[in-house]
N, C-alpha and C. Protein backbone atom coordinates (compact mmCIF):
# COMPACT_ATOMS: atom_id res chain seq x y z
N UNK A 1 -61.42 -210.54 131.90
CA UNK A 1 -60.59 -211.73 131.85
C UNK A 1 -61.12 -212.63 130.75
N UNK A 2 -60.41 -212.73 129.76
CA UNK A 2 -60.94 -213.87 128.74
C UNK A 2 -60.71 -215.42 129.01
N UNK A 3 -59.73 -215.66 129.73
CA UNK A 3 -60.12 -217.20 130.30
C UNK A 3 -58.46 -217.52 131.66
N UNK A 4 -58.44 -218.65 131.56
CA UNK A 4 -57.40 -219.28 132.73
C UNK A 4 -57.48 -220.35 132.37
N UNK A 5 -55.78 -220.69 132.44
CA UNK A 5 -55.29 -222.13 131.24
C UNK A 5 -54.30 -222.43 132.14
N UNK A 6 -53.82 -224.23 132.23
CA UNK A 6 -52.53 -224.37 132.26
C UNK A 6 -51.59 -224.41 131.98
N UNK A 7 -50.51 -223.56 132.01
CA UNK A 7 -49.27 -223.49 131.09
C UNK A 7 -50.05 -222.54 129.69
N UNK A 8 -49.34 -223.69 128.85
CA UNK A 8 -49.61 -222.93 127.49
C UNK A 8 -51.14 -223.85 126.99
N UNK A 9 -51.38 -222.10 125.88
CA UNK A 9 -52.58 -223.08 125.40
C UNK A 9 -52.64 -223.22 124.41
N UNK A 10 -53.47 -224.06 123.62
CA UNK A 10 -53.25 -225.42 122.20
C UNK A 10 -53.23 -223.84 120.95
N UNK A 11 -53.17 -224.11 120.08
CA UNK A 11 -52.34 -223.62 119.04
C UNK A 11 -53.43 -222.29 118.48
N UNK A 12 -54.70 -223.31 118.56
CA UNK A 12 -56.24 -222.35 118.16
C UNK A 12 -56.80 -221.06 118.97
N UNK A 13 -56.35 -221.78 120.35
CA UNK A 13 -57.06 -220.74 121.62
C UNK A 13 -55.96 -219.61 121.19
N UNK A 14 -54.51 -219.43 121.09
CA UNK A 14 -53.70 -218.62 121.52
C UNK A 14 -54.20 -218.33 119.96
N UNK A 15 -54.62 -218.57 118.29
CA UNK A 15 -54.88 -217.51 117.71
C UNK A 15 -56.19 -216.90 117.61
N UNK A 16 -56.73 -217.38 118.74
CA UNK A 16 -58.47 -216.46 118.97
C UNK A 16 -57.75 -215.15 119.76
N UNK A 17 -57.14 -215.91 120.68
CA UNK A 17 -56.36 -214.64 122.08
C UNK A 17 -55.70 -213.55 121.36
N UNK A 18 -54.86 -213.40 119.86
CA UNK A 18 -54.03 -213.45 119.24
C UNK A 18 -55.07 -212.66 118.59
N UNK A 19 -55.99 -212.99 117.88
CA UNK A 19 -56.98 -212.27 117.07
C UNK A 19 -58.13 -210.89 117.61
N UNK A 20 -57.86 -211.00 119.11
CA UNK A 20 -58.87 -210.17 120.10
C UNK A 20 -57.68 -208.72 120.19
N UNK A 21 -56.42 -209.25 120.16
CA UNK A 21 -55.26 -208.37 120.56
C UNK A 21 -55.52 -206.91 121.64
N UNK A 22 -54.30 -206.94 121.93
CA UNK A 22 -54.01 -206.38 122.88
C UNK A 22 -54.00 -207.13 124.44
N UNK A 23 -53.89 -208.51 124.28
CA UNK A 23 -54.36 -209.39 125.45
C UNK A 23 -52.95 -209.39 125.73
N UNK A 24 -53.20 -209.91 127.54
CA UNK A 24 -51.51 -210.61 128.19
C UNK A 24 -51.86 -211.09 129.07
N UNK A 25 -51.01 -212.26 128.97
CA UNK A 25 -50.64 -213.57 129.99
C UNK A 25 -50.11 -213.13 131.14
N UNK A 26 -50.87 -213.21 132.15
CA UNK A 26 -50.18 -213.06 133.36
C UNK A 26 -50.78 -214.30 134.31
N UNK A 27 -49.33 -214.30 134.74
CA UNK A 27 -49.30 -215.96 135.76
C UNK A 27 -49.60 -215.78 136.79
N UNK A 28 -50.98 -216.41 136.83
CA UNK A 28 -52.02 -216.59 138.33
C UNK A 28 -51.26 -217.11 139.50
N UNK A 29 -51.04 -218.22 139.53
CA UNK A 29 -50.49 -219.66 140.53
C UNK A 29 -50.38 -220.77 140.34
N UNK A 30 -49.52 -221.08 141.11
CA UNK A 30 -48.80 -222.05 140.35
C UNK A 30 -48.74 -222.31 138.90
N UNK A 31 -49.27 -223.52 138.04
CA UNK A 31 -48.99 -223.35 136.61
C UNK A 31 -50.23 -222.63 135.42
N UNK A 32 -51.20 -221.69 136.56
CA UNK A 32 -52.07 -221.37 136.13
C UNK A 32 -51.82 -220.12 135.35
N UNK A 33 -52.21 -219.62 133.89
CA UNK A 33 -52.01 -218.48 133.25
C UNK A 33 -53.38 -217.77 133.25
N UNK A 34 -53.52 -216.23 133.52
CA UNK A 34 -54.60 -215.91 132.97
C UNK A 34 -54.21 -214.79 132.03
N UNK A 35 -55.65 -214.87 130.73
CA UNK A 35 -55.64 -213.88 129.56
C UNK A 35 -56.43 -212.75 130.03
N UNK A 36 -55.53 -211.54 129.85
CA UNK A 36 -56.70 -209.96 130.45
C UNK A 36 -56.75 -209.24 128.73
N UNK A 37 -57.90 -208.69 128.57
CA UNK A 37 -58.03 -208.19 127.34
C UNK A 37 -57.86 -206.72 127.94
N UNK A 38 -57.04 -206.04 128.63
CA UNK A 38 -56.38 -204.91 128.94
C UNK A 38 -57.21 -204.48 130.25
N UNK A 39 -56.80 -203.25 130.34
CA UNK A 39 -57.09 -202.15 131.46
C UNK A 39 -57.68 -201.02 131.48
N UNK A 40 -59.18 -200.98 132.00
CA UNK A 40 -59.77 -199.79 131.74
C UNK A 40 -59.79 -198.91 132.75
N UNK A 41 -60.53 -197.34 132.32
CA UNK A 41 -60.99 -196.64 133.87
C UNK A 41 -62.26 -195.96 133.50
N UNK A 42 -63.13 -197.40 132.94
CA UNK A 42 -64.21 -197.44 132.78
C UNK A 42 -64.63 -198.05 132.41
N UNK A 43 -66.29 -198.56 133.27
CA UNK A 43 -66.87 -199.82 133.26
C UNK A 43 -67.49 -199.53 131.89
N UNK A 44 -68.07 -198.78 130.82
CA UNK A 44 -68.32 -198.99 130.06
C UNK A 44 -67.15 -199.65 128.84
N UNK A 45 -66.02 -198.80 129.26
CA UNK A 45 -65.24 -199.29 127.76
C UNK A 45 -65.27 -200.79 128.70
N UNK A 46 -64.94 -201.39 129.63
CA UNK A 46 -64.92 -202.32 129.86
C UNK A 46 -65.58 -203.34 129.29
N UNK A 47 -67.39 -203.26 129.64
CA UNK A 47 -68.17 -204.04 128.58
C UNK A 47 -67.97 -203.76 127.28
N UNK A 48 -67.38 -202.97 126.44
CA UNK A 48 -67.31 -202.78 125.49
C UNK A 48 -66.48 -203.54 124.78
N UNK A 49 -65.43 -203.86 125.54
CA UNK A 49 -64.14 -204.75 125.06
C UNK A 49 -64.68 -206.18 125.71
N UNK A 50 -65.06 -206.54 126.72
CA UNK A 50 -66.27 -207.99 126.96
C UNK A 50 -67.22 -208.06 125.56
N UNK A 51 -67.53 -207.37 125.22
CA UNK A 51 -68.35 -207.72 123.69
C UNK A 51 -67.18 -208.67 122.35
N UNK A 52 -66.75 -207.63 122.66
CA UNK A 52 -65.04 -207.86 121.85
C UNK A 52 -65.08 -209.15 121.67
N UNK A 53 -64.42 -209.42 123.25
CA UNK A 53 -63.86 -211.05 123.46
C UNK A 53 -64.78 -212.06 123.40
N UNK A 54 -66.04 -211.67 123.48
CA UNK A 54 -67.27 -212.42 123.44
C UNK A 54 -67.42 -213.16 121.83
N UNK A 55 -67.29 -211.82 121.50
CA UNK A 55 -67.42 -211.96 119.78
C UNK A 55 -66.55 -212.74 119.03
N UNK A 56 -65.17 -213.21 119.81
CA UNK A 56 -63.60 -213.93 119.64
C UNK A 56 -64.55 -215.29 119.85
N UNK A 57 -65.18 -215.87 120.64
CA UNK A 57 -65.58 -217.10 121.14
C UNK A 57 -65.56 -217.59 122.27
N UNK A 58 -65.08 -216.42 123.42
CA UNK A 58 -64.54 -216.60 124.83
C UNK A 58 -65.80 -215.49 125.95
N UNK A 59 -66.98 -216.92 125.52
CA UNK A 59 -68.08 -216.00 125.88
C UNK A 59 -68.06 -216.15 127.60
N UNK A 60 -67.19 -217.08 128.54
CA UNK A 60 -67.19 -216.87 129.50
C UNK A 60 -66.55 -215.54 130.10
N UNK A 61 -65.90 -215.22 129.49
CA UNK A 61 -65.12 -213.62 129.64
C UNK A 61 -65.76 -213.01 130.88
N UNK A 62 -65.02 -212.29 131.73
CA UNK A 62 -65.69 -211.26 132.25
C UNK A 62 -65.19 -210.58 132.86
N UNK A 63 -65.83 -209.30 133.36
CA UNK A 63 -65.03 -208.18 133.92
C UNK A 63 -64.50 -208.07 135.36
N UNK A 64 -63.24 -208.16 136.06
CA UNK A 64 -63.20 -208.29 137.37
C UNK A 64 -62.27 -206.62 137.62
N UNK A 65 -62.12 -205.93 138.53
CA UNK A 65 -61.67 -205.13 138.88
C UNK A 65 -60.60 -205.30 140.09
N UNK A 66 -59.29 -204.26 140.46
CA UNK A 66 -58.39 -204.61 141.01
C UNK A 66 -58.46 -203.13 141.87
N UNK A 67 -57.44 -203.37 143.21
CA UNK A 67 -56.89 -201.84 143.54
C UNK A 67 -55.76 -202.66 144.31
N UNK A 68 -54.73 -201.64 144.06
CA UNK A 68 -53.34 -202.04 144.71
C UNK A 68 -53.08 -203.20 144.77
N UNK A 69 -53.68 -203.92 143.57
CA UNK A 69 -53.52 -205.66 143.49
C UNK A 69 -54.19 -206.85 143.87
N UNK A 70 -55.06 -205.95 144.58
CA UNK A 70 -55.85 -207.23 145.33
C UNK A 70 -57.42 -206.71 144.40
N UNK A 71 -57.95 -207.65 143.80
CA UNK A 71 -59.13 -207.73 143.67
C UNK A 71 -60.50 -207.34 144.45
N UNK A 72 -61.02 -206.13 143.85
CA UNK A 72 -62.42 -206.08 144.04
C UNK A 72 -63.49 -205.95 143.79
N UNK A 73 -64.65 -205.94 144.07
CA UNK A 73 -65.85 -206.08 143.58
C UNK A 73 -66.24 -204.89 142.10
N UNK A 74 -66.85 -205.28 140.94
CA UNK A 74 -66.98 -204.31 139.97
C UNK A 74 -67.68 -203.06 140.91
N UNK A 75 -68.65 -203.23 141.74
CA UNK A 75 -69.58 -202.24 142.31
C UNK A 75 -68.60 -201.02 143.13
N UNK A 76 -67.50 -201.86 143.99
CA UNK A 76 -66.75 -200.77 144.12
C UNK A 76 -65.68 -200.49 143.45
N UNK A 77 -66.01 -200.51 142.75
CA UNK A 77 -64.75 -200.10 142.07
C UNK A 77 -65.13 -198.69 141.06
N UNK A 78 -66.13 -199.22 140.80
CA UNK A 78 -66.97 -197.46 140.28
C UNK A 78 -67.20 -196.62 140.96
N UNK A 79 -67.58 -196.85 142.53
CA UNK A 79 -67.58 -196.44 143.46
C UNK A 79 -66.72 -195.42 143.61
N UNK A 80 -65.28 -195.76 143.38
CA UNK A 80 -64.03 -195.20 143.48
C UNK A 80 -63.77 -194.29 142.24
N UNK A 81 -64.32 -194.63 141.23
CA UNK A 81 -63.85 -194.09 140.33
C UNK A 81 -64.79 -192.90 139.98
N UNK A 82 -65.84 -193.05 140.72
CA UNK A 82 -66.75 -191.89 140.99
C UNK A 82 -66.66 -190.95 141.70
N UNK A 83 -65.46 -190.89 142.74
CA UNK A 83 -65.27 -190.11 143.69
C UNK A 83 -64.49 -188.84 143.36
């Protein structure tokens, strides 16, 4: 996740977001947006692309993992993907 904004964001952030590419806006709640620098099925390319966005200026970045939509822990989620 490279960050979480309200609405839209100021002109600079969206050409850092813009410059990392391959990112998308998807709407958290209510007027909250968040930026994902894509989808892996692997925790390495994962940090690999966290370097990425790091390197953009969006050093809070970080990696969260999902299953069937609901969020979970990075630990299991390798877990799973180890199986």
């Amino acid at each position: 996740q490279i960050g979480v904004w309200e609405g839209d964001v100021n002109k600079e952030t969206l050409q850092k977001i813009s410059s990392i590419g391959g990112a998308d806006k998807v709407h958290d709640k209510g007027i909250l947006y968040k930026y994902i620098a894509g989808k892996y099925n692997s925790l390495s390319e994962a940090k690999i692309r966290k370097l990425e966005v790091a390197q953009n200026g969006f050093t809070d970045a970080f990696i969260y993992a999902e299953k069937d939509g609901e969020r979970i822990t990075v630990k299991k989620a390798v877990r799973l993907l180890n199986k």
